[in-house]
C-alpha atoms as a PDB file:
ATOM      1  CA  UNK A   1      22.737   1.822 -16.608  1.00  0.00           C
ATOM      2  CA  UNK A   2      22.806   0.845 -20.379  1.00  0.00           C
ATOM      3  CA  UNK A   3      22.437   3.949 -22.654  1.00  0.00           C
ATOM      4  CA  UNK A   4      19.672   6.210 -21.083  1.00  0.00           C
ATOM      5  CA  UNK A   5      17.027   3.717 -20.688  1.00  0.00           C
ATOM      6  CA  UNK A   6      16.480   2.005 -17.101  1.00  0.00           C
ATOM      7  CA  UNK A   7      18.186  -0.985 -16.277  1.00  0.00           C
ATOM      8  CA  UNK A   8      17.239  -4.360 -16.820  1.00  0.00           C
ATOM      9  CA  UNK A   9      17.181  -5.541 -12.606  1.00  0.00           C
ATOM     10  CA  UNK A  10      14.716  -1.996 -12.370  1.00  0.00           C
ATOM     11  CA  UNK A  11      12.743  -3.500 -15.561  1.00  0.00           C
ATOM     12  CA  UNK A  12      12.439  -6.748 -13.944  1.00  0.00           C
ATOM     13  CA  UNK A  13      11.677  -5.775 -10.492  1.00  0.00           C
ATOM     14  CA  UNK A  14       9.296  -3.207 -11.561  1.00  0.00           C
ATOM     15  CA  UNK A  15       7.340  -6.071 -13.380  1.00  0.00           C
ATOM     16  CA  UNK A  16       7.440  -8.245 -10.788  1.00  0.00           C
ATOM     17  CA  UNK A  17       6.509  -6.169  -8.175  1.00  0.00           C
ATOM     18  CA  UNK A  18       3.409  -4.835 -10.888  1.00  0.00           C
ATOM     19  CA  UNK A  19       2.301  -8.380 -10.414  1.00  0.00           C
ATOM     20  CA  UNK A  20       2.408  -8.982  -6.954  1.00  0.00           C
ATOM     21  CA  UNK A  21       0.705  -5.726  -5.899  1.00  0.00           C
ATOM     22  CA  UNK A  22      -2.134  -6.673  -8.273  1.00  0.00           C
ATOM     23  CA  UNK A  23      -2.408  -9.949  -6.373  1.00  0.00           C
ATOM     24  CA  UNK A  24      -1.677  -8.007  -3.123  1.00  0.00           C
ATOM     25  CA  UNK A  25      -4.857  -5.495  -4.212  1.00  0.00           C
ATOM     26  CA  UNK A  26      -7.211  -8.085  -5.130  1.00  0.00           C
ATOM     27  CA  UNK A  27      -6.718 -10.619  -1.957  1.00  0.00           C
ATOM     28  CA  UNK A  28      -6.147  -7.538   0.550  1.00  0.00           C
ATOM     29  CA  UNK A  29     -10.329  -6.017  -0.725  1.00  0.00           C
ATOM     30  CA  UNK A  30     -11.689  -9.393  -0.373  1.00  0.00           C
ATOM     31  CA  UNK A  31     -10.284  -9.869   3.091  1.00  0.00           C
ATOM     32  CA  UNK A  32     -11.860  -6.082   3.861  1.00  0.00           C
ATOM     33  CA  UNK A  33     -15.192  -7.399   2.294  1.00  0.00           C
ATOM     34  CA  UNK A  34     -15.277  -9.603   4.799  1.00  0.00           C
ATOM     35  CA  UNK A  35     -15.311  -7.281   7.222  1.00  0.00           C
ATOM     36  CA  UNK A  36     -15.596  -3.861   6.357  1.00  0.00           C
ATOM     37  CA  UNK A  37     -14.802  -1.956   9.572  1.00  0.00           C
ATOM     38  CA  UNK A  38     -11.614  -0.633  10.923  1.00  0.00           C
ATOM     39  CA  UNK A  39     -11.123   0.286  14.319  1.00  0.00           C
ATOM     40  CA  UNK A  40      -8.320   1.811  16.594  1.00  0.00           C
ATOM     41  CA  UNK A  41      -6.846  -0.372  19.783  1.00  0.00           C
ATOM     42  CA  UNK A  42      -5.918  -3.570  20.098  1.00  0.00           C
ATOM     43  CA  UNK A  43      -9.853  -4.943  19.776  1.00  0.00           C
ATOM     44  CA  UNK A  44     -12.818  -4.693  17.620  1.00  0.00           C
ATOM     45  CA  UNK A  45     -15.608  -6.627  16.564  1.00  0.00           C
ATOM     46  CA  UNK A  46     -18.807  -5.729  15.115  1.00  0.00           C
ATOM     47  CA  UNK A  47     -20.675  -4.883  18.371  1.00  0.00           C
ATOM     48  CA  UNK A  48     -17.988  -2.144  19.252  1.00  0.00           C
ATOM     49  CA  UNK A  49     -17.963   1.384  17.125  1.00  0.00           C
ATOM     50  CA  UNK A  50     -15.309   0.741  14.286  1.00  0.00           C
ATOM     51  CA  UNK A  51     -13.362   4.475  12.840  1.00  0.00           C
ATOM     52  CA  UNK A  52     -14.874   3.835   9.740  1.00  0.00           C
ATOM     53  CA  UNK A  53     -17.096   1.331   7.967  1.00  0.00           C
ATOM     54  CA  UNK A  54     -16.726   0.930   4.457  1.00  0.00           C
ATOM     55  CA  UNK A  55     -19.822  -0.132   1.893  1.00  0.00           C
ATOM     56  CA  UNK A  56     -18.243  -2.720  -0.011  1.00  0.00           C
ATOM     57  CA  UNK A  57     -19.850  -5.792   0.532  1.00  0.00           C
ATOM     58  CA  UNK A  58     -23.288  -7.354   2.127  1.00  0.00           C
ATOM     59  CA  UNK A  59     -21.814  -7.245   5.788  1.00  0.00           C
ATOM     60  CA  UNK A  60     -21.901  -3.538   5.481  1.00  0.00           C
ATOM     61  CA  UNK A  61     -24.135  -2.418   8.487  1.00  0.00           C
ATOM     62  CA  UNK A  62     -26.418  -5.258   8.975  1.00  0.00           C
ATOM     63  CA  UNK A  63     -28.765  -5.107  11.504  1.00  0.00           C
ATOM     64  CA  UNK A  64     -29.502  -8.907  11.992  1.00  0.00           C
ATOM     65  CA  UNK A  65     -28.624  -9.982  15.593  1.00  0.00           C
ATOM     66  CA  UNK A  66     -29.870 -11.674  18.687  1.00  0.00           C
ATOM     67  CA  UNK A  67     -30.329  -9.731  21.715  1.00  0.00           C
ATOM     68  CA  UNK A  68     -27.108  -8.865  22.728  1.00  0.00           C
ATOM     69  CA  UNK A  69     -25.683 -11.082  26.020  1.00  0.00           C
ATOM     70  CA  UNK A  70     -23.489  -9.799  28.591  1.00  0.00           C
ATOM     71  CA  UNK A  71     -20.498 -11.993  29.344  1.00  0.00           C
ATOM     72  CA  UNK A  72     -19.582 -10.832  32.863  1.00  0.00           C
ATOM     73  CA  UNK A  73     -21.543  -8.676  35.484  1.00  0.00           C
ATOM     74  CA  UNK A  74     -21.495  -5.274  35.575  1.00  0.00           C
ATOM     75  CA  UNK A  75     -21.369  -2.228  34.030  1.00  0.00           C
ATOM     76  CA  UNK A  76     -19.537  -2.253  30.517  1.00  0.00           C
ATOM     77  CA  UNK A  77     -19.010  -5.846  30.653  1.00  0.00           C
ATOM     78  CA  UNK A  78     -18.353  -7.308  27.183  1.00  0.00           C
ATOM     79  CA  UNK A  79     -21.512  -8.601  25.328  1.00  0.00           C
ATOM     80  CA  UNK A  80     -22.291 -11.166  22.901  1.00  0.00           C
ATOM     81  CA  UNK A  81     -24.885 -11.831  20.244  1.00  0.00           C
ATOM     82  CA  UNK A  82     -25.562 -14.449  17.048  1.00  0.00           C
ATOM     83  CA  UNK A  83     -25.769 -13.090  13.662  1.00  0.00           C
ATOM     84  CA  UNK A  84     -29.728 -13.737  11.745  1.00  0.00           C
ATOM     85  CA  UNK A  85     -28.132 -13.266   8.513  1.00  0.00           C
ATOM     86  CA  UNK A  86     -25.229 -15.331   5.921  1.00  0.00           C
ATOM     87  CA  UNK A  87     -22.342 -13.186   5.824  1.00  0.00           C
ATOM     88  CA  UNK A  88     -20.271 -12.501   2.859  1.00  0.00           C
ATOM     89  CA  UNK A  89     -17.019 -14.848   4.108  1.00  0.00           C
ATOM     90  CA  UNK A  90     -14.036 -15.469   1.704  1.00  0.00           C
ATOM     91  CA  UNK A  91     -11.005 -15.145   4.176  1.00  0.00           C
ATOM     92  CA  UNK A  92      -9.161 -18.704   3.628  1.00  0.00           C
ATOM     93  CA  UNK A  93      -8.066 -18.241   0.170  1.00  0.00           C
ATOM     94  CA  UNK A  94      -7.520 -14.102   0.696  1.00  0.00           C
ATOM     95  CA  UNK A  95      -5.508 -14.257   3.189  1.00  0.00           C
ATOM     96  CA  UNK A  96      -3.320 -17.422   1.564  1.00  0.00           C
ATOM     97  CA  UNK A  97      -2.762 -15.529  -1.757  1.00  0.00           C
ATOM     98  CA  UNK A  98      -2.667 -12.486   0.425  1.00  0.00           C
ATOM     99  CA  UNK A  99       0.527 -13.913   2.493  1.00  0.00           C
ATOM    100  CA  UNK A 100       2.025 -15.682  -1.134  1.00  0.00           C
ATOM    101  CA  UNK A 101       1.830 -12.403  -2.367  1.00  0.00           C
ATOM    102  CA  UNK A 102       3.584 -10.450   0.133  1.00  0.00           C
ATOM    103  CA  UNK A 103       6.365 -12.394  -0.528  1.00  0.00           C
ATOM    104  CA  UNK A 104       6.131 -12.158  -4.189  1.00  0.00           C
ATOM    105  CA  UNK A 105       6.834  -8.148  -3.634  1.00  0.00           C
ATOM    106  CA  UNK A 106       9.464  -8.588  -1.090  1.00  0.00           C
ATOM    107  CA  UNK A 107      11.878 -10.089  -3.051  1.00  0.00           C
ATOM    108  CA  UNK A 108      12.135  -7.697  -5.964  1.00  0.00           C
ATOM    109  CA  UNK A 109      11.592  -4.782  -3.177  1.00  0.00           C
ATOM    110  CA  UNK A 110      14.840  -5.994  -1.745  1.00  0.00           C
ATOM    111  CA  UNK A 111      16.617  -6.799  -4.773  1.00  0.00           C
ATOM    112  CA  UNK A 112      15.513  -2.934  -5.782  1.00  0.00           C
ATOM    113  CA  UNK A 113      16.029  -1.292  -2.604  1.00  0.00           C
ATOM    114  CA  UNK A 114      19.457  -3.006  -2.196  1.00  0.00           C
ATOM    115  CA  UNK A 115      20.598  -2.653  -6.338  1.00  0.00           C
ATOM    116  CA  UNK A 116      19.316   1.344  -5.617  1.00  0.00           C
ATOM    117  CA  UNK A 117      21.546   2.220  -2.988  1.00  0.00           C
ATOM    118  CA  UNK A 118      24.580  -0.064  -3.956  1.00  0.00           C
ATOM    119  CA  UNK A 119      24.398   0.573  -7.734  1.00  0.00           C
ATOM    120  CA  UNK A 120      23.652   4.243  -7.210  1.00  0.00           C
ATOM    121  CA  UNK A 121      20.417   4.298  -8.816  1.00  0.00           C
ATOM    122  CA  UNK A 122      18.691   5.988  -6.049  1.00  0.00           C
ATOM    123  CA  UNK A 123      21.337   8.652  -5.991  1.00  0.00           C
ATOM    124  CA  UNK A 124      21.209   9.436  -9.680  1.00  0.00           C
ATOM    125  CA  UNK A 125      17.595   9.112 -10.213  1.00  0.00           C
ATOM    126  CA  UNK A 126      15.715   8.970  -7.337  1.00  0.00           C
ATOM    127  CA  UNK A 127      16.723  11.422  -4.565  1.00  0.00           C
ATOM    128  CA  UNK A 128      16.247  14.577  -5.195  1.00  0.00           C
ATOM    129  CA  UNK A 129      19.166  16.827  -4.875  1.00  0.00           C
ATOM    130  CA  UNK A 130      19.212  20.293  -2.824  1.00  0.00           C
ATOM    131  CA  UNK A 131      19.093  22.278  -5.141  1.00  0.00           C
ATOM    132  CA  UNK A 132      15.807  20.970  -6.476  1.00  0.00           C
ATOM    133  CA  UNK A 133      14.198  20.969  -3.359  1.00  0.00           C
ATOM    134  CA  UNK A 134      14.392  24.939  -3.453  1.00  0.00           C
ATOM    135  CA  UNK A 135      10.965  26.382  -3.016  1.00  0.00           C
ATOM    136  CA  UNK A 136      10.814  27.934  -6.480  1.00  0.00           C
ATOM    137  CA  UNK A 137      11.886  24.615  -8.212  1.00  0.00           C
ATOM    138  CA  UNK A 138       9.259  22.972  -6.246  1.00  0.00           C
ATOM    139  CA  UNK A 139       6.108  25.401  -6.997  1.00  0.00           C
ATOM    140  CA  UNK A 140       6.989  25.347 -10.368  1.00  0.00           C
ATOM    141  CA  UNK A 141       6.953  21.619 -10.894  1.00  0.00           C
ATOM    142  CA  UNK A 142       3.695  21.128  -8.748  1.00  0.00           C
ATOM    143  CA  UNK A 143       2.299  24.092 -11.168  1.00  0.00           C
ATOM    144  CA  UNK A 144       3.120  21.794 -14.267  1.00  0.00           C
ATOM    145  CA  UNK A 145       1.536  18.762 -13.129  1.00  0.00           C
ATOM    146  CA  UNK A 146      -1.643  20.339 -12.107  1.00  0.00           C
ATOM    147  CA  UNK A 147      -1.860  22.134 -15.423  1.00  0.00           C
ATOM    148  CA  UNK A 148      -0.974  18.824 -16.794  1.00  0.00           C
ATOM    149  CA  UNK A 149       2.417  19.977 -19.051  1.00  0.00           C
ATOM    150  CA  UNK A 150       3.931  16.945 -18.685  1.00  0.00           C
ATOM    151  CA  UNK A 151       6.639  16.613 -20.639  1.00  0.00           C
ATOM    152  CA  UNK A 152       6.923  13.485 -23.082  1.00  0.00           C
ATOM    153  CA  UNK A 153       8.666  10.678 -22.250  1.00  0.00           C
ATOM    154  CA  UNK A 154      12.615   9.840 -23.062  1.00  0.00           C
ATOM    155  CA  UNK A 155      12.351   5.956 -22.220  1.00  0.00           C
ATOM    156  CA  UNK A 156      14.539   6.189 -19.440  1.00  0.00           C
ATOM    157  CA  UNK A 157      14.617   7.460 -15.192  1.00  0.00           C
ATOM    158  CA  UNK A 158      14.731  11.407 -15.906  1.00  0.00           C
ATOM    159  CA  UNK A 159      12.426  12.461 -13.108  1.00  0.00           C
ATOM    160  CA  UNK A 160      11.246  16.002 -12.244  1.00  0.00           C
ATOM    161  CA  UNK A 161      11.759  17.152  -8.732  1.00  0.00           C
ATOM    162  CA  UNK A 162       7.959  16.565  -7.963  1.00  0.00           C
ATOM    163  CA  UNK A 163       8.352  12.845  -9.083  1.00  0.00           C
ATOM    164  CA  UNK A 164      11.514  11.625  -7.020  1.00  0.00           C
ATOM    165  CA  UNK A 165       9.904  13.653  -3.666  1.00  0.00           C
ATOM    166  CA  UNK A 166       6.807  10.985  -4.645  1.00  0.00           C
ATOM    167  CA  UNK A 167       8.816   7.959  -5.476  1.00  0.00           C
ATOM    168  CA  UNK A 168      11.111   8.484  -2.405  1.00  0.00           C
ATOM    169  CA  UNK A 169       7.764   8.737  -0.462  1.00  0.00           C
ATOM    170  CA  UNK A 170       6.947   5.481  -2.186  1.00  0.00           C
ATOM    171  CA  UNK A 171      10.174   3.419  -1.504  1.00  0.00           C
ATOM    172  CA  UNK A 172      11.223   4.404   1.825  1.00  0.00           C
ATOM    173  CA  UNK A 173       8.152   5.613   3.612  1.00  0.00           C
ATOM    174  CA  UNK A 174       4.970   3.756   2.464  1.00  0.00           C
ATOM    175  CA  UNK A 175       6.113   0.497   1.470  1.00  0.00           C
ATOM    176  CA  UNK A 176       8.085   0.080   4.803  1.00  0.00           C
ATOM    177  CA  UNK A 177       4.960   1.005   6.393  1.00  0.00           C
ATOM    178  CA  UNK A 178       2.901  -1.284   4.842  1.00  0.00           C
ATOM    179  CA  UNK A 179       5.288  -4.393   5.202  1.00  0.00           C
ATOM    180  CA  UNK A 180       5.366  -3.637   8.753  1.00  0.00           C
ATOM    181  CA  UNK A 181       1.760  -2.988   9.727  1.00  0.00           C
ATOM    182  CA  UNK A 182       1.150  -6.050   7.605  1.00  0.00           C
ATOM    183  CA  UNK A 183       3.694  -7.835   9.530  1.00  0.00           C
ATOM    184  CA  UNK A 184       1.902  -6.260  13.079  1.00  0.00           C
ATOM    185  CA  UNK A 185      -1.467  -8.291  12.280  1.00  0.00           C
ATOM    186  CA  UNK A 186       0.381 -11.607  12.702  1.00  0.00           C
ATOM    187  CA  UNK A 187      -0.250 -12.833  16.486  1.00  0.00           C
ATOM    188  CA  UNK A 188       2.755 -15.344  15.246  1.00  0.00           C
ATOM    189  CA  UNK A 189       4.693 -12.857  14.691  1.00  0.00           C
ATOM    190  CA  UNK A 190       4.401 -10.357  17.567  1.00  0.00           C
ATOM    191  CA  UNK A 191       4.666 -13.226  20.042  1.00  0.00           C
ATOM    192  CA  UNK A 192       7.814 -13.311  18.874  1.00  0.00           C
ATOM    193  CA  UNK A 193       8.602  -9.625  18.846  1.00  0.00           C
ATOM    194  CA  UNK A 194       5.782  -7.777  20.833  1.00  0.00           C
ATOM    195  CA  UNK A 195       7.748  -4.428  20.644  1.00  0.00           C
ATOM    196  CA  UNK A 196       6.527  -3.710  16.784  1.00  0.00           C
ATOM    197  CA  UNK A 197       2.735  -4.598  18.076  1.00  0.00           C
ATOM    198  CA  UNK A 198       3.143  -1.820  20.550  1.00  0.00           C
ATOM    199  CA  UNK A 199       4.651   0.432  17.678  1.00  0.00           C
ATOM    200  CA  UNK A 200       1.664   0.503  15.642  1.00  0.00           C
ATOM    201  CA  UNK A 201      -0.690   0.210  18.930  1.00  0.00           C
ATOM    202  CA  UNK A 202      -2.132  -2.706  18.716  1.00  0.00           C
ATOM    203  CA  UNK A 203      -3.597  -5.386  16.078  1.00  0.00           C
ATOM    204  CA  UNK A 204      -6.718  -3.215  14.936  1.00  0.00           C
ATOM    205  CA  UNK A 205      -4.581   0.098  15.086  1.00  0.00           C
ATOM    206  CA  UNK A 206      -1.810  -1.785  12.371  1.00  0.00           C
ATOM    207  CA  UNK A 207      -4.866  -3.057  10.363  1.00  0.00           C
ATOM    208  CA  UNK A 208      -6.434   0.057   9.853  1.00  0.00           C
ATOM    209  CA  UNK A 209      -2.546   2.182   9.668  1.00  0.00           C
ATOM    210  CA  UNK A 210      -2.466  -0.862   6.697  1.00  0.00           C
ATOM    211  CA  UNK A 211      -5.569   0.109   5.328  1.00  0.00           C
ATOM    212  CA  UNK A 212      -4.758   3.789   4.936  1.00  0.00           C
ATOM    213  CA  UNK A 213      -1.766   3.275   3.538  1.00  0.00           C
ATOM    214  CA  UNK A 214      -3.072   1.288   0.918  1.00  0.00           C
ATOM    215  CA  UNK A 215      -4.955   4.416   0.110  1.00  0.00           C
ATOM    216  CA  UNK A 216      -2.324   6.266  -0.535  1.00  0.00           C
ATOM    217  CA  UNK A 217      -0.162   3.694  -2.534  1.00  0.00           C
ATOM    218  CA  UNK A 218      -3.128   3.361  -4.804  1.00  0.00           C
ATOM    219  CA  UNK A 219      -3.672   7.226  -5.265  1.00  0.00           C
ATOM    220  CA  UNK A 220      -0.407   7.053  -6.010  1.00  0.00           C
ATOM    221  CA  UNK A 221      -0.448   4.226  -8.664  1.00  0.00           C
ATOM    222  CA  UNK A 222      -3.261   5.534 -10.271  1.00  0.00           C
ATOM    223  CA  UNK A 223      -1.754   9.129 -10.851  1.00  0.00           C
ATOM    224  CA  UNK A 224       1.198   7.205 -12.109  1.00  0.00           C
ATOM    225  CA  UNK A 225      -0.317   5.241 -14.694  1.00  0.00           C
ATOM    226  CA  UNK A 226      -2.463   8.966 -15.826  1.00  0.00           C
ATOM    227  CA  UNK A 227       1.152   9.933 -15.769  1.00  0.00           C
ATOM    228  CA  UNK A 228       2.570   7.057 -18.325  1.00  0.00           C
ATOM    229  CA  UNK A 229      -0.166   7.455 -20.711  1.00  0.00           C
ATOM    230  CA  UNK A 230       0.161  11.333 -20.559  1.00  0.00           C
ATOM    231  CA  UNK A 231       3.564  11.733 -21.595  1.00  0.00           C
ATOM    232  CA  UNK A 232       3.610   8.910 -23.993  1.00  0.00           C
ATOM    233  CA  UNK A 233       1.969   5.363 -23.513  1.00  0.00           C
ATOM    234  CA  UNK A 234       4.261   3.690 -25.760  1.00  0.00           C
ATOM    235  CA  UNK A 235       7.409   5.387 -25.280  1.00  0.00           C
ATOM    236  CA  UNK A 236       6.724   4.580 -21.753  1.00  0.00           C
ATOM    237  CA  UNK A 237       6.185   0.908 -22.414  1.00  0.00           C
ATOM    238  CA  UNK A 238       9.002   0.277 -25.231  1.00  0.00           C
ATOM    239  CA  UNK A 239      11.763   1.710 -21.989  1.00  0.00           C
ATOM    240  CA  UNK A 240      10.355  -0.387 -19.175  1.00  0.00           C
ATOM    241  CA  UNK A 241      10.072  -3.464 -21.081  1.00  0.00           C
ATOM    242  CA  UNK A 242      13.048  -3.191 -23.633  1.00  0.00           C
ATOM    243  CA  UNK A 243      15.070  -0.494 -22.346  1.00  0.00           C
ATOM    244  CA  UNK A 244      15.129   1.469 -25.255  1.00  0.00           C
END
């Protein structure tokens, strides 16, 4: 570290990273406007009941289709039918950026993830120590942040308990998570190594495990940037970009 400000590899990664999970954000909802229903399994299409169907686009619940046609005899057979409507269809140039951009973030993820543990950063910043984690250490923070007492920025990684717990959560649980489920939707891919399509359960299963955790990551980034401009836009800005 230089002075107390964060480094210049977490400065850069962080802004690199910032602009491949914009990229990331915007390809990844146009692919789900395509089709806005995520099921559980290894199968789904739209004539089969999805987990949840999301209103975000015109091929939200349609009702325009041909009398549905079995494809084999008997009871439970699968059926087909032809869509009477134009769907809402963007996926070539999603998924492309979508796949350019996953890359983008891998690179500084690794760079950070590897500079963390080897440089120590994670140890001195990140993890949360024991005696943190103590119960009334814990309340107390969570009772800050939902009163919003947030206390103003210094320019540089001083976390409170409540924020590494979040950031670890971040680094090591939902970003390895998402890389992987994303990784799980690839039939390239899991020919190659089947075992991590039967780890998430199949390809709808990792699409809609992907799906959630995108959720989360951008509950997460949201709070985060409330939590910037609450204890001090600028301040905030001037140590990320400067490191002063």
């Amino acid at each position: 570290m230089t002075g107390r400000g964060h480094a210049r590899w977490v400065r850069l990664t962080h802004w690199m990273a910032t602009a491949a999970v914009a990229a990331l954000a915007f390809s990844g909802v146009e692919i789900l406007m395509v089709h806005p229903r995520l099921y559980w399994g290894d199968a789904g299409n739209d004539l089969t009941p999805p987990v949840l169907e999301l209103p975000i686009s015109r091929n939200y619940r349609h009702g325009g289709w041909t009398a549905a046609t079995p494809l084999l005899a008997g009871p439970g057979a699968p059926v087909s039918a032809g869509r009477t409507f134009e769907i809402f269809n963007q996926n070539g140039w999603g998924r492309s950026l979508h796949f350019l951009a996953a890359w983008l973030l891998v690179v500084p993820g690794l760079v950070y993830l590897l500079g963390g543990i080897f440089g120590g950063h994670f140890r001195s910043h990140i993890w949360p120590g024991s005696t943190e984690l103590a119960p009334r250490h814990l309340w107390r923070d969570v009772a800050n942040h939902l009163r919003l007492r947030i206390p103003r920025a210094t320019g540089g990684p001083h976390y409170s308990v409540l924020q590494k717990c979040v950031y670890s959560f971040v680094v090591f649980a939902a970003m390895p998570l998402m890389g992987l489920s994303g990784l799980a939707m690839s039939p390239a891919l899991t020919a190659a190594f089947p075992p991590l399509l039967r780890l998430f359960g199949g390809y709808q299963s990792a699409r809609t495990i992907h799906f959630f955790t995108f959720v989360a990551l951008l509950l997460f980034l949201i709070v985060h940037v409330a939590m910037v401009i609450k204890s001090g836009f600028r301040r905030q800005m001037r140590g990320m970009i400067a490191g002063d």
